[in-house]
PDB file of N, CA and C in Angstrom:
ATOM      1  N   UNK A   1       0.818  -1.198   0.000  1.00  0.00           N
ATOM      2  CA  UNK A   1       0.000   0.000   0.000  1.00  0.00           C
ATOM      3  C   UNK A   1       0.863   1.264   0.000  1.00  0.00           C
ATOM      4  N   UNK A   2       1.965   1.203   1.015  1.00  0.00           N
ATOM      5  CA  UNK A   2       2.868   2.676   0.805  1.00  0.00           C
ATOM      6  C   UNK A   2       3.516   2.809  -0.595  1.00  0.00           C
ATOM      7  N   UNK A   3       3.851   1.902  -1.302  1.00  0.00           N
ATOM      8  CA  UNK A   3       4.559   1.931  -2.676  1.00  0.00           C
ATOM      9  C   UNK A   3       3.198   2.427  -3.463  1.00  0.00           C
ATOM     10  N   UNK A   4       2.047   2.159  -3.589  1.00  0.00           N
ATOM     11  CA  UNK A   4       0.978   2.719  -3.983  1.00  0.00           C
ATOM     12  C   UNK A   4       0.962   4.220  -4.068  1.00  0.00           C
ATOM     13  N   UNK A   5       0.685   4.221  -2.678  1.00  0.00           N
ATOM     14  CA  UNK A   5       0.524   6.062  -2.341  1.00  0.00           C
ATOM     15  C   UNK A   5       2.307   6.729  -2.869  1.00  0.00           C
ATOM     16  N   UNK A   6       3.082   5.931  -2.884  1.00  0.00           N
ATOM     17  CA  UNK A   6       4.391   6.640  -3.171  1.00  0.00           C
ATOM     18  C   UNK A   6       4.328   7.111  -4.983  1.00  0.00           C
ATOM     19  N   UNK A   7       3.943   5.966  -5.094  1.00  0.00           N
ATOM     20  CA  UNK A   7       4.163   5.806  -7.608  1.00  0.00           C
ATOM     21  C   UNK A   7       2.909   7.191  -7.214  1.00  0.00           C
ATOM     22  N   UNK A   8       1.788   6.931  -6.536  1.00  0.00           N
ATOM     23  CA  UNK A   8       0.511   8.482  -6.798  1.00  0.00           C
ATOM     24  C   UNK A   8       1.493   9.255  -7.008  1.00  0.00           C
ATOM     25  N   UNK A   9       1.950   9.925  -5.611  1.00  0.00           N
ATOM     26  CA  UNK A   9       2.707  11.398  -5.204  1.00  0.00           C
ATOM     27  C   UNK A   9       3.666  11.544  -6.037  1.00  0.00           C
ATOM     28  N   UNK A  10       4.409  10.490  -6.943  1.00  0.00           N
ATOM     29  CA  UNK A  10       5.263  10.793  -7.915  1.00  0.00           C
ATOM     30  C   UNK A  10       5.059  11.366  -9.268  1.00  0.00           C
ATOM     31  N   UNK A  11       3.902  10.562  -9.429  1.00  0.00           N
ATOM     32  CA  UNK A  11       3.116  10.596 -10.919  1.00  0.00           C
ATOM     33  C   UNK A  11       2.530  12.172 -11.101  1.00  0.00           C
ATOM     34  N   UNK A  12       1.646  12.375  -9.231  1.00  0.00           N
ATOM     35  CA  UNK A  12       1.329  13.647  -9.414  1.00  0.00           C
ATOM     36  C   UNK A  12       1.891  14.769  -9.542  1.00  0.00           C
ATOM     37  N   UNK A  13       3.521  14.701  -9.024  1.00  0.00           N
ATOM     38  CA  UNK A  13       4.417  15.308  -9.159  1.00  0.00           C
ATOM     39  C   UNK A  13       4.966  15.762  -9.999  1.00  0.00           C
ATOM     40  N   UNK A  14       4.899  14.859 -10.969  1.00  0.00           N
ATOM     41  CA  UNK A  14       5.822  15.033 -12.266  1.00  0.00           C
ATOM     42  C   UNK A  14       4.863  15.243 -13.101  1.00  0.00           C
ATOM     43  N   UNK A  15       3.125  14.975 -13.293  1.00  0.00           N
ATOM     44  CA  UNK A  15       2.822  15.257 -14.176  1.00  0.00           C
ATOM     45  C   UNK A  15       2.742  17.440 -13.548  1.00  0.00           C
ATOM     46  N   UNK A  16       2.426  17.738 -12.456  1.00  0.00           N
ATOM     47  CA  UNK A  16       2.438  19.108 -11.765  1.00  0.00           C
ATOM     48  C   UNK A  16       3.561  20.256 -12.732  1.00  0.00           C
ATOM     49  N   UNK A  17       4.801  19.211 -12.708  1.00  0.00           N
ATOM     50  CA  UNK A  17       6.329  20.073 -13.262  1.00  0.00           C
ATOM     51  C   UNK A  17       5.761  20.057 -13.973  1.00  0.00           C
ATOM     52  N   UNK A  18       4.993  19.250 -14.916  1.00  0.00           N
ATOM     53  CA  UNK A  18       5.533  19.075 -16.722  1.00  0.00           C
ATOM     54  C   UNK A  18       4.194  20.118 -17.088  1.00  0.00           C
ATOM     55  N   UNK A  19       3.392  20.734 -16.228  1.00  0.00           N
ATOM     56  CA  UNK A  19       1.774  21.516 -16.193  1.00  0.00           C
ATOM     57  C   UNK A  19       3.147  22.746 -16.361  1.00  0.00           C
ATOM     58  N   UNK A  20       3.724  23.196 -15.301  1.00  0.00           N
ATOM     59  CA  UNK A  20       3.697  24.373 -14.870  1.00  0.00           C
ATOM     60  C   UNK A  20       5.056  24.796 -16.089  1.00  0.00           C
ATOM     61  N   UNK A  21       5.425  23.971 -16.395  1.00  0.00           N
ATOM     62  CA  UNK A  21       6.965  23.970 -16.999  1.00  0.00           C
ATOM     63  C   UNK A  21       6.183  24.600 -18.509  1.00  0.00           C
ATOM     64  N   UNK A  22       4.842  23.738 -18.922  1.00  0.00           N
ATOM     65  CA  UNK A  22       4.738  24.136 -19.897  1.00  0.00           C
ATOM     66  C   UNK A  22       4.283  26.206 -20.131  1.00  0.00           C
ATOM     67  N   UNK A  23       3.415  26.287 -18.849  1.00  0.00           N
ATOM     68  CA  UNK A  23       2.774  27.438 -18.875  1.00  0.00           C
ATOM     69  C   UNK A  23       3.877  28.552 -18.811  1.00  0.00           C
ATOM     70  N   UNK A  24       5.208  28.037 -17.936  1.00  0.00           N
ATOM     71  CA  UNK A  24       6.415  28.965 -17.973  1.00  0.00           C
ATOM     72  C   UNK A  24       6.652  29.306 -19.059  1.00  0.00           C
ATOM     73  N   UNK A  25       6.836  28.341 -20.137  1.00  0.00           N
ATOM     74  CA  UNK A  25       7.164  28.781 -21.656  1.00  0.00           C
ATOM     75  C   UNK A  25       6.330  29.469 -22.270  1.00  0.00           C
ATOM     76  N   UNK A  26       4.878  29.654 -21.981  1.00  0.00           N
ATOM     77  CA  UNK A  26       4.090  29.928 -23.062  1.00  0.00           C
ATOM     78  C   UNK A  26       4.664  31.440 -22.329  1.00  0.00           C
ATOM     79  N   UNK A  27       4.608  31.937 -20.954  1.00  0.00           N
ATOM     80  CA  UNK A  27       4.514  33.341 -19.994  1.00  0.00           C
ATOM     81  C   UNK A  27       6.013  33.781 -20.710  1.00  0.00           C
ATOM     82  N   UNK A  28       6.967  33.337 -20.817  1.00  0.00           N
ATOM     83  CA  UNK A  28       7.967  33.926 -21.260  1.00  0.00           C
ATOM     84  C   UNK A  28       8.096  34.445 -22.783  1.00  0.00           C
ATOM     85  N   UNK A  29       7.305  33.266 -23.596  1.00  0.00           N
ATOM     86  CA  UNK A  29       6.813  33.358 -25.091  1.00  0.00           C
ATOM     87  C   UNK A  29       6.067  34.660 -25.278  1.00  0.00           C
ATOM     88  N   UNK A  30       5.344  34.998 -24.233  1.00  0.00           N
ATOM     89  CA  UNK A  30       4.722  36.009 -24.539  1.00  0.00           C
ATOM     90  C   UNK A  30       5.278  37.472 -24.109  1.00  0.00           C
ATOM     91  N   UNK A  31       6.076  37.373 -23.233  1.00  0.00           N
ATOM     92  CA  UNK A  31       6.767  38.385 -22.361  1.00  0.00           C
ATOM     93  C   UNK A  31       7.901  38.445 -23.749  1.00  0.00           C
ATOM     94  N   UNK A  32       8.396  37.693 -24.263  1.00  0.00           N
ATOM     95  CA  UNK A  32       9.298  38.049 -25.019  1.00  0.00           C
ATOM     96  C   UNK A  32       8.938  38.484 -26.322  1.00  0.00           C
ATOM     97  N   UNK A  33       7.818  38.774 -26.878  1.00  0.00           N
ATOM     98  CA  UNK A  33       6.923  39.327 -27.475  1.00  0.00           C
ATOM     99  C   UNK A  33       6.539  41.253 -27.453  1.00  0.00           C
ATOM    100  N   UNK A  34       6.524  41.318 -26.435  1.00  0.00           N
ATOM    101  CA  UNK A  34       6.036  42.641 -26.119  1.00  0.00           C
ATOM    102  C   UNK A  34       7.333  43.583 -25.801  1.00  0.00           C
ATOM    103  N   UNK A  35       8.825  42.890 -25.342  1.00  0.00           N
ATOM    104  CA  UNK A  35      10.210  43.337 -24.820  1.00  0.00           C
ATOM    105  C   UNK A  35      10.171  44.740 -25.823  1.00  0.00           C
ATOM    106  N   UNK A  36      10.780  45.651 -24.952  1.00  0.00           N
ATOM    107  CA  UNK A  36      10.997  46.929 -25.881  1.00  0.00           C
ATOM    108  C   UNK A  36      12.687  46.818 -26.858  1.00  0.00           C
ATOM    109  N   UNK A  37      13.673  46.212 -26.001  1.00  0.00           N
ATOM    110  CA  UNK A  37      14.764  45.655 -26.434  1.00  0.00           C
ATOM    111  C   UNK A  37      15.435  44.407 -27.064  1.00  0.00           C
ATOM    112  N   UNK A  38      15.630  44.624 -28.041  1.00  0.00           N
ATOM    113  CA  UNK A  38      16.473  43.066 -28.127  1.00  0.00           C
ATOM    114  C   UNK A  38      16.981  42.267 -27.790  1.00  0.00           C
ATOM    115  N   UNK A  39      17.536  43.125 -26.459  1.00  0.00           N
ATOM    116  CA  UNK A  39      18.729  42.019 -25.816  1.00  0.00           C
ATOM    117  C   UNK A  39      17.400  41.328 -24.615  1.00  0.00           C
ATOM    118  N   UNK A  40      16.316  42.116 -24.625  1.00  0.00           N
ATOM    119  CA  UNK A  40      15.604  41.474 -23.467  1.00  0.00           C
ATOM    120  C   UNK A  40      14.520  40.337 -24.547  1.00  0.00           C
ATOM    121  N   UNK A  41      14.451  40.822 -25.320  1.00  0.00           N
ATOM    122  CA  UNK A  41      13.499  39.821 -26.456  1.00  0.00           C
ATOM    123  C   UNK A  41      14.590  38.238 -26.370  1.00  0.00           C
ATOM    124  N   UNK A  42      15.792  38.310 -26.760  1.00  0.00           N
ATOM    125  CA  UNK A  42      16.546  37.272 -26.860  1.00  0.00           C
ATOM    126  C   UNK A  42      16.573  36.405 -25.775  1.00  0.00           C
ATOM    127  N   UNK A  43      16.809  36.959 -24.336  1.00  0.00           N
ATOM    128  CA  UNK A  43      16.926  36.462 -23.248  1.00  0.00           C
ATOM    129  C   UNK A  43      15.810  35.967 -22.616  1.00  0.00           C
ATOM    130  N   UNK A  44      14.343  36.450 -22.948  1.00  0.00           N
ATOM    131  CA  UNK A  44      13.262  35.791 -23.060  1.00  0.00           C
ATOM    132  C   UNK A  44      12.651  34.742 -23.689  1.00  0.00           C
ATOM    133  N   UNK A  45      13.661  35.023 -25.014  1.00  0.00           N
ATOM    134  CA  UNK A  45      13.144  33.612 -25.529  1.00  0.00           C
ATOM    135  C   UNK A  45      14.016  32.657 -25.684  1.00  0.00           C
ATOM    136  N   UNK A  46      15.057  32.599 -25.564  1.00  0.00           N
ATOM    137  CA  UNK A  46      15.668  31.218 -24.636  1.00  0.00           C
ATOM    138  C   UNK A  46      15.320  31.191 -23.943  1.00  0.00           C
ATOM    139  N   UNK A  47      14.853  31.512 -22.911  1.00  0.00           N
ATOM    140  CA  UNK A  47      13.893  31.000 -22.262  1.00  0.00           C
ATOM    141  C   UNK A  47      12.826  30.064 -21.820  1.00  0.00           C
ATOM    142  N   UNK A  48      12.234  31.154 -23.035  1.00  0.00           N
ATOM    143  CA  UNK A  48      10.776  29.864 -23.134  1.00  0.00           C
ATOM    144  C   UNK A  48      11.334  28.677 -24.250  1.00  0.00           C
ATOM    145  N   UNK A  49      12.472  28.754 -24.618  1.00  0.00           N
ATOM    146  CA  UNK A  49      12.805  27.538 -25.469  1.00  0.00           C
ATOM    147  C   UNK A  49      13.208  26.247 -24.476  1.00  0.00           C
ATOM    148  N   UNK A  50      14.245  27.103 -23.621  1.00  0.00           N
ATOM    149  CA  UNK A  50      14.426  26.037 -22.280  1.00  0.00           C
ATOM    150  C   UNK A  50      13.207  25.544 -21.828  1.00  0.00           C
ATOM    151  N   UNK A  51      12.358  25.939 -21.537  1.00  0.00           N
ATOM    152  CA  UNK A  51      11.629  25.948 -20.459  1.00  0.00           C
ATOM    153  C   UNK A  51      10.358  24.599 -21.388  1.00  0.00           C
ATOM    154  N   UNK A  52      10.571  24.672 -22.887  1.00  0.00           N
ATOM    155  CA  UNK A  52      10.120  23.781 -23.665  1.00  0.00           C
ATOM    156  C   UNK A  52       9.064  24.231 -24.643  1.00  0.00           C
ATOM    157  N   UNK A  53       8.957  24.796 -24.671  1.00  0.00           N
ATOM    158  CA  UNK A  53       7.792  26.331 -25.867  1.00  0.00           C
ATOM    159  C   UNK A  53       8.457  26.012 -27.394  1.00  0.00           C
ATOM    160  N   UNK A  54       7.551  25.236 -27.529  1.00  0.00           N
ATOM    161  CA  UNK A  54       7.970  24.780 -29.561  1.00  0.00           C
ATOM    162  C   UNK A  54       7.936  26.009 -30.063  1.00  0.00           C
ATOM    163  N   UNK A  55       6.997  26.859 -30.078  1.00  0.00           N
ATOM    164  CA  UNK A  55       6.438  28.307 -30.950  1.00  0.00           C
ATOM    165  C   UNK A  55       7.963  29.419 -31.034  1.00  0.00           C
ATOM    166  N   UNK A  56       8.162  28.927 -29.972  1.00  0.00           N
ATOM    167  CA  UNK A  56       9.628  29.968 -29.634  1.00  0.00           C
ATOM    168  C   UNK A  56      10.861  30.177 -29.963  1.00  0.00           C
ATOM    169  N   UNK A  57      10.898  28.775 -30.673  1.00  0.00           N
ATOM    170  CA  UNK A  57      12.072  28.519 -32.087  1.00  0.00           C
ATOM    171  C   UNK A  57      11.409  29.169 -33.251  1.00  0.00           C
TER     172      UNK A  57
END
């Protein structure tokens, strides 16, 4: 039963990162969108490329 509740809290865990990881990319995708500078446009969107944002290549 504890290996049960352990694979849950993992599964929920990791699917949580892979939620928030995605929304980071889209928030930076868009922040790097609106940048008044280049050097801040660039650094935004590596960013959201790290962060996993297909659109952002």
């Amino acid at each position: 039963m504890e290996r049960f509740i352990i694979i849950v809290l993992l599964i929920l865990i990791l699917s949580l990162t892979w939620y928030w990881r995605r929304k980071l990319g889209e928030a930076y995708c868009a922040a790097a969108q609106y940048e008044p500078t280049l050097e801040l446009r660039r650094e935004f969107g590596r960013k959201a490329v790290l962060a996993g944002n297909q659109e952002a290549r």
